[in-house]
Protein backbone atom coordinates (compact mmCIF):
# COMPACT_ATOMS: atom_id res chain seq x y z
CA UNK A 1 -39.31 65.53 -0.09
CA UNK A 2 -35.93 65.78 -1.78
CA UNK A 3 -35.28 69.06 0.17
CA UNK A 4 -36.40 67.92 3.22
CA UNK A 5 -34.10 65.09 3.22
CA UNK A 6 -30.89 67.99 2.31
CA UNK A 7 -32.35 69.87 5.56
CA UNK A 8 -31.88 66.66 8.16
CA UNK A 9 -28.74 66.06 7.03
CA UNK A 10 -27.30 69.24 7.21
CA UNK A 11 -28.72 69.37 10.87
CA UNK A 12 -27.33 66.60 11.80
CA UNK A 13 -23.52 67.78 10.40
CA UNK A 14 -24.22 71.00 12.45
CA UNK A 15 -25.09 69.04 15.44
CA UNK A 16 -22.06 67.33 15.16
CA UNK A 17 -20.02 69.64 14.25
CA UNK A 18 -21.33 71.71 17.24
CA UNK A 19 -20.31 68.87 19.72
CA UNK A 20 -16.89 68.52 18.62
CA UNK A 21 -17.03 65.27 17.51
CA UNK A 22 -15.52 64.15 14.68
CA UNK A 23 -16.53 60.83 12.74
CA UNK A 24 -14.11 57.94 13.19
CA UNK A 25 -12.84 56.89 9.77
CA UNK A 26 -11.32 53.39 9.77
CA UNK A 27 -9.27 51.97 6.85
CA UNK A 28 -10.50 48.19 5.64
CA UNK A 29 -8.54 45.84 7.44
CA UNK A 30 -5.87 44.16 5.12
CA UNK A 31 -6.27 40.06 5.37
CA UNK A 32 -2.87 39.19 6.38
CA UNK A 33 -3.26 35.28 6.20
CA UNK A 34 -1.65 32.95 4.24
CA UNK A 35 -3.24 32.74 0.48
CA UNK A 36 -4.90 29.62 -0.22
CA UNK A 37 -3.29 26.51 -1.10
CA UNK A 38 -5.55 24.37 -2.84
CA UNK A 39 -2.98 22.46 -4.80
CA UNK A 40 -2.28 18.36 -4.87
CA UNK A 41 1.64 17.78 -5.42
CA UNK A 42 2.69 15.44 -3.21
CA UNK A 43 5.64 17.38 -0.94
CA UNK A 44 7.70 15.85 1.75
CA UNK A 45 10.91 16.69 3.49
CA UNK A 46 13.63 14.45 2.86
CA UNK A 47 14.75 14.26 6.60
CA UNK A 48 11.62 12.06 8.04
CA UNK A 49 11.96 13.49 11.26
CA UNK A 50 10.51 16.90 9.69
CA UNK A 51 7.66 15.70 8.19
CA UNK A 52 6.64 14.39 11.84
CA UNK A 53 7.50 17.75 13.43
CA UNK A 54 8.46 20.49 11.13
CA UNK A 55 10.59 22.76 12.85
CA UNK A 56 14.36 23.05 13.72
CA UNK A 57 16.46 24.83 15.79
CA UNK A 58 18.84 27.38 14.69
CA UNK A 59 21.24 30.09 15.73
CA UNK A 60 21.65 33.73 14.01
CA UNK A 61 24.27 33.54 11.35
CA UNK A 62 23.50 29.65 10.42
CA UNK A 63 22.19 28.06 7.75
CA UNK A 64 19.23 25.97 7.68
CA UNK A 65 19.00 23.42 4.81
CA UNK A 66 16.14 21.84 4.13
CA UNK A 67 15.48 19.54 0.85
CA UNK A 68 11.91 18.57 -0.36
CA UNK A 69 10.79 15.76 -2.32
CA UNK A 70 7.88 16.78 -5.07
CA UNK A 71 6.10 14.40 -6.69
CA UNK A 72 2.91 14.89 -9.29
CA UNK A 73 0.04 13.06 -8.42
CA UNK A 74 -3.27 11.46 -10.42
CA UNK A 75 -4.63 14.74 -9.77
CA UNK A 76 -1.90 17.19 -10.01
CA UNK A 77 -0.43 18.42 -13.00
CA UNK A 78 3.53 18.62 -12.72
CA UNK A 79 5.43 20.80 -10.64
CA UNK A 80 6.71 23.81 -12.43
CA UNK A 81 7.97 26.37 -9.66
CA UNK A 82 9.04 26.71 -6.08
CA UNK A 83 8.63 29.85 -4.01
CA UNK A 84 10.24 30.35 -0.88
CA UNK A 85 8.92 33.02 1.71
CA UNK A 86 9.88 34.02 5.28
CA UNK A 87 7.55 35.71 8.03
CA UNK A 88 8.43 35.68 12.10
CA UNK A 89 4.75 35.67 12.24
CA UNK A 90 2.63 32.08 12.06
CA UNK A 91 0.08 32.17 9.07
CA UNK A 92 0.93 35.24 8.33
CA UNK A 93 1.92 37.43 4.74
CA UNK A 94 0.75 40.38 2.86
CA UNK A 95 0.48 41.01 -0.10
CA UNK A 96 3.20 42.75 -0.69
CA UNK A 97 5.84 40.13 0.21
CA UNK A 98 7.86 38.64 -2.12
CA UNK A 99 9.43 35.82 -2.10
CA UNK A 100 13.19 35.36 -0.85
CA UNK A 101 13.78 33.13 -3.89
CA UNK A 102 12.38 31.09 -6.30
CA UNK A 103 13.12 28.39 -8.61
CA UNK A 104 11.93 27.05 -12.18
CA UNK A 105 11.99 23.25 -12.07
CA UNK A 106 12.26 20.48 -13.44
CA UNK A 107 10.07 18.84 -16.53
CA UNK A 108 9.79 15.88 -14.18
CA UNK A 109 7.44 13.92 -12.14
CA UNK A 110 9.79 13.93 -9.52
CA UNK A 111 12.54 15.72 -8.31
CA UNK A 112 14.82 16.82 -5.08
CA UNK A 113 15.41 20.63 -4.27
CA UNK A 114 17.80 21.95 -2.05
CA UNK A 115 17.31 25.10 0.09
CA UNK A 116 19.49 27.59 1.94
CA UNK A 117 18.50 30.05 4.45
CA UNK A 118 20.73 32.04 6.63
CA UNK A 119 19.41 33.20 9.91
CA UNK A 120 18.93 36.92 10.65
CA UNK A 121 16.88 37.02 13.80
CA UNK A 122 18.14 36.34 17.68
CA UNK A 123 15.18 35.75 18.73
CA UNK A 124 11.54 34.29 18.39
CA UNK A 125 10.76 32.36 15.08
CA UNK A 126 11.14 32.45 11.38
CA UNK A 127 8.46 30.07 9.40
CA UNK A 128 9.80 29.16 6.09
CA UNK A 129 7.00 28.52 3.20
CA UNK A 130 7.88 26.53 0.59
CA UNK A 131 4.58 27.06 -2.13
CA UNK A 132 4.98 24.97 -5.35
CA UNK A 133 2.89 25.55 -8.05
CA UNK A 134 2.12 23.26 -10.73
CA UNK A 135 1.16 23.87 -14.62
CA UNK A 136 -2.22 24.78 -13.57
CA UNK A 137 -0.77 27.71 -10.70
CA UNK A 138 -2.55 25.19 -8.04
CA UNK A 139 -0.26 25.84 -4.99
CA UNK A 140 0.79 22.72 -2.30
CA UNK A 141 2.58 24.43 0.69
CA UNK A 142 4.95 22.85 3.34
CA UNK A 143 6.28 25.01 6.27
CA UNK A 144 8.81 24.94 8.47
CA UNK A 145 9.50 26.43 11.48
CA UNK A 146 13.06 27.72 12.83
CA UNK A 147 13.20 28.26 16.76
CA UNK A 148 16.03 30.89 16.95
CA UNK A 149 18.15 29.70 19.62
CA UNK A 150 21.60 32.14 21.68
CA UNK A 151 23.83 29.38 20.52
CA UNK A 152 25.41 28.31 17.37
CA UNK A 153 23.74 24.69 16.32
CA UNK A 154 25.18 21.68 14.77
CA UNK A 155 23.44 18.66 12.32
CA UNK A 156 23.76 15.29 12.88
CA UNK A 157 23.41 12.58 10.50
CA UNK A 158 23.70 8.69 11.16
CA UNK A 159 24.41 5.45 8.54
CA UNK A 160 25.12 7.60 5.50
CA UNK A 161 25.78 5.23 2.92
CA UNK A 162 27.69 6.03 -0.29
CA UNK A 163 28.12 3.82 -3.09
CA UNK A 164 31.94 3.54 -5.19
CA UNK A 165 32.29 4.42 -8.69
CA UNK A 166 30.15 1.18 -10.25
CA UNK A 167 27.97 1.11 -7.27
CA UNK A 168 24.65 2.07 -8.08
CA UNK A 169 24.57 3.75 -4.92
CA UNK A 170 24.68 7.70 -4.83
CA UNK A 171 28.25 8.72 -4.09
CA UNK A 172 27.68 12.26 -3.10
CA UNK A 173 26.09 13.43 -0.06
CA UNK A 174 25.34 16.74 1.76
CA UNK A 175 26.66 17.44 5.18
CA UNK A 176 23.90 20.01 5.83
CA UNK A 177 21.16 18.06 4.88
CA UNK A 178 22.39 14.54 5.06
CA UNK A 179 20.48 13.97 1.72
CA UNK A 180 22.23 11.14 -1.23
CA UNK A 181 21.18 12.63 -4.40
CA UNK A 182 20.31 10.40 -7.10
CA UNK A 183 22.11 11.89 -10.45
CA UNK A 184 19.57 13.50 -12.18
CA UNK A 185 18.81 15.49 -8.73
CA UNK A 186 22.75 16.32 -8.97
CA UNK A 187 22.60 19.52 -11.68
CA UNK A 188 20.31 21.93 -9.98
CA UNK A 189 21.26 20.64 -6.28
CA UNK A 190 25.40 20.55 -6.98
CA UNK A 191 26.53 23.18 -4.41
CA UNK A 192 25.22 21.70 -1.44
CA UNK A 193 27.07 18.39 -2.21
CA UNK A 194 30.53 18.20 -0.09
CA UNK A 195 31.89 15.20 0.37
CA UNK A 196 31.60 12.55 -2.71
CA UNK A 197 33.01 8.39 -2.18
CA UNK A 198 35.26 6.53 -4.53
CA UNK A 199 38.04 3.57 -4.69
CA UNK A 200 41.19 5.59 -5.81
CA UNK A 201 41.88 4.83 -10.00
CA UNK A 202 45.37 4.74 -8.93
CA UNK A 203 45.73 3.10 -5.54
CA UNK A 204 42.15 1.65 -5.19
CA UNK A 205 42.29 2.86 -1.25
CA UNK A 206 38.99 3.90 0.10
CA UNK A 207 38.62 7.90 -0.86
CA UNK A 208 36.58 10.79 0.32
CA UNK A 209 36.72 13.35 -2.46
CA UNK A 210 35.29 16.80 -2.73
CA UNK A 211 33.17 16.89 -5.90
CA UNK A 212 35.11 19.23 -7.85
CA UNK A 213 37.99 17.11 -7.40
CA UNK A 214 36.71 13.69 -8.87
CA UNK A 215 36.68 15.55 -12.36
CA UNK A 216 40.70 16.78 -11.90
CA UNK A 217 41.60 12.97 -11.07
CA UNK A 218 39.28 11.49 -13.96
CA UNK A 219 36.39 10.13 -13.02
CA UNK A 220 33.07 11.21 -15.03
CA UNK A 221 31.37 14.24 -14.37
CA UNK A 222 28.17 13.38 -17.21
CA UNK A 223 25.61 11.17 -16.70
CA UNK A 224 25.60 8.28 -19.33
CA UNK A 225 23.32 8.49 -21.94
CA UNK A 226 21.92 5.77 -21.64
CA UNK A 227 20.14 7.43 -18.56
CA UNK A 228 16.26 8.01 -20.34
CA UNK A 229 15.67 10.47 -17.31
CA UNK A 230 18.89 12.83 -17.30
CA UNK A 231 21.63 11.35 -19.99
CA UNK A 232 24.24 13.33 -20.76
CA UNK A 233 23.59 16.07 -18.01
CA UNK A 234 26.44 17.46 -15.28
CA UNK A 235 27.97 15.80 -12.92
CA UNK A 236 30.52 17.96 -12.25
CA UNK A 237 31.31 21.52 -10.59
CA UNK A 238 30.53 22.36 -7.26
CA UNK A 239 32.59 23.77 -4.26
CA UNK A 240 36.09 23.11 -2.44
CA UNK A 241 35.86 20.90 0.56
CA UNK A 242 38.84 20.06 2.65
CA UNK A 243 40.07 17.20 4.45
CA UNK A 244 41.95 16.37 7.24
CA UNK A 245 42.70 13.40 9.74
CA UNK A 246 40.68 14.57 12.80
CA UNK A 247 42.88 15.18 16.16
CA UNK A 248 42.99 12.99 18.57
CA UNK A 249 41.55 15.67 21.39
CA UNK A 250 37.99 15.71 19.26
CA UNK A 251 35.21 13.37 20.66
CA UNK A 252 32.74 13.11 18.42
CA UNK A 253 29.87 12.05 20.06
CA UNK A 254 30.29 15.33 22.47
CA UNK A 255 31.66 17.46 20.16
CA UNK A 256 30.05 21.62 20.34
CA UNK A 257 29.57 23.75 17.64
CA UNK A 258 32.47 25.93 19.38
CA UNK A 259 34.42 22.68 18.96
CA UNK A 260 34.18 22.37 15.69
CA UNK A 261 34.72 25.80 14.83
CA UNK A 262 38.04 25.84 16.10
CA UNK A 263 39.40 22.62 14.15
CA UNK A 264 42.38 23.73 12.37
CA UNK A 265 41.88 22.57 8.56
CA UNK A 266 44.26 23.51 5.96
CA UNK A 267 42.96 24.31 2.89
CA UNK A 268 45.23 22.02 0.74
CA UNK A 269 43.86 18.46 0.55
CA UNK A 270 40.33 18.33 -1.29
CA UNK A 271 40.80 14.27 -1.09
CA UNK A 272 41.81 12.20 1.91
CA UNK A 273 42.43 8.34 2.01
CA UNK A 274 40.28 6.32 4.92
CA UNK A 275 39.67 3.71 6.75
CA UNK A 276 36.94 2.15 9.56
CA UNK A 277 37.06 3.67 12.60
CA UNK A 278 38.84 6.54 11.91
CA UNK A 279 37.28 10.17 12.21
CA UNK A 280 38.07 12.71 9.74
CA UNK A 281 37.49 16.24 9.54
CA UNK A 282 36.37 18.58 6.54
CA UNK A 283 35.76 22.56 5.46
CA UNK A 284 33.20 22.73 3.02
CA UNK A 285 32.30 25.57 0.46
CA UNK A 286 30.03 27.33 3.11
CA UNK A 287 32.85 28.10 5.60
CA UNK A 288 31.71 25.09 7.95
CA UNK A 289 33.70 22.95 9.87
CA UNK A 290 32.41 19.00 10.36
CA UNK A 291 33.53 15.63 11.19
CA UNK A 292 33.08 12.21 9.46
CA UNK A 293 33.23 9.16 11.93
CA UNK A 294 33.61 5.88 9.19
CA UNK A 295 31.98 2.81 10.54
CA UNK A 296 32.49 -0.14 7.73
CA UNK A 297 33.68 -0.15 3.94
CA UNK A 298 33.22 -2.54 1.46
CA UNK A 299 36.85 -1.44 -0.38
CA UNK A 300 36.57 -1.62 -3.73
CA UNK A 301 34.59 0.04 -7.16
CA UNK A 302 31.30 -1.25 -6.58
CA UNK A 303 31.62 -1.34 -3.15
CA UNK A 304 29.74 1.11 0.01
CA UNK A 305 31.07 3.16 2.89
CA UNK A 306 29.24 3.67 5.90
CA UNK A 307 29.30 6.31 8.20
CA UNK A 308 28.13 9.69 10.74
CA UNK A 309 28.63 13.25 10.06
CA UNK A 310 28.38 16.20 12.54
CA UNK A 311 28.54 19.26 11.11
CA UNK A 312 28.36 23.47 11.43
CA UNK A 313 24.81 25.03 10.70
């Protein structure tokens, strides 16, 4: 029977063969879609309007910034680390991708990260993944997609308000992202911040202040100890941004990316005195150009400023 069975099938190659047709061979299809994520962190985006509709709209050559809030939950364990990927395809990744970067975090129940992605493409879509695991590799994913647009793109932010020195207000903010970070977000989050609030030591006038430059006038750059989430940690470092009174010519509620681009700011002044109603413009550590309209101020160390920011993607 055994031989009989070797016979047919060598009949049927030869018939085959004879024919001139050759058997199809198809390679397993790889499964491109996204990996599970079967985690339960609690992840938002800072900017509300994101978590309603998660995309932006960006130009090649800007930045997109985007800052997520993670939070452990009953039935989470804590977050340990963040991966970031980028596909131009929607639920898509194989397994060969790696991530663009990712970071360790913090020991905490809670925490703020800042991200930074420059823009390659002209056209189409990027969709950025953001996959946090926690101490049991459970992953919680947020995504968010980037419409590429021809022209260069600006953020807007509305009602920022800083706190002074003895405020317990946040007194640092980030233009791209429009996020106040509390102080124990500040150490692992310190190079987005570019324009920080205080009431001069010497004159007490109303002050914006890059960060870097608080520490060379003498204000603190550690968290007190008496902090039980972060005492004793940085305050300090971070990037050179410059000020300048903004020229008359500028209208802010107009004003183009273009516009801003070609505001002439010196690279000298990395604090500026202010007052309400007056619009001021800045360079930040990323090479981009912004304005800050201020709308009220409480003048004095435990007092608040108030005000908009437009500024370069």
């Amino acid at each position: 029977m055994k031989k009989l069975s070797y016979l047919f099938l060598a009949i049927i190659a030869m018939y085959i063969t004879a024919c001139g047709i050759t058997p199809e061979i198809q390679a397993p299809l790889e499964d491109m879609t996204l990996p599970l994520a079967d985690g339960r962190l609690d992840i938002t985006f800072t900017d509300a309007k994101l978590n309603i509709d998660p995309s932006v709209v960006a130009a090649s050559g800007d930045n997109v910034n985007v800052s997520l809030v993670i939070k452990k939950t009953p039935t989470s364990e804590k977050p340990r680390i963040m991966r970031v990927f980028v596909s131009d395809k929607a639920n898509f990744r194989t397994k060969t991708d790696r991530p663009l970067f990712e970071i360790k975090l913090k020991n905490r129940d809670e925490q703020t990260q800042t991200i930074d992605f420059t823009v390659s493409a002209t056209t189409g879509k990027n969709y950025l993944h953001f996959d946090v695991y926690d101490n049991n590799e459970k992953v919680t994913r947020k995504t968010l997609v980037i419409n590429i647009s021809a022209d260069g793109q600006i953020a807007s932010w509305i009602g920022i308000v800083l706190g002074a020195q003895t405020n317990d207000l946040g007194s640092r903010v980030a233009s791209a992202t429009g996020d106040v970070y509390a102080v124990c977000d500040l150490d692992s989050n310190i190079r987005y911040v570019d324009i920080t609030y205080a009431a001069d030591r010497v004159t007490a006038k109303p002050t914006f202040f890059s960060n870097p430059e608080r520490g060379r006038v003498g204000f603190a750059t550690t968290v007190p100890t008496n902090n039980v989430v972060c005492g004793g940690t940085s305050t300090g470092g971070g990037t050179a941004t410059y000020f300048v009174l903004a020229p008359n010519t500028v209208d802010f509620a107009t004003v183009t990316d273009a516009q801003l681009g070609a505001l002439n700011i010196a690279a000298t002044a990395q604090s500026i005195a202010v007052e309400t109603g007056k619009i001021y413009a800045f360079l930040n550590g990323r090479n981009k150009k912004g304005l800050i309209k201020v709308n009220s101020i409480v003048g004095v160390a435990d007092g608040t400023i108030n005000f908009d920011i437009k500024v370069q993607k």
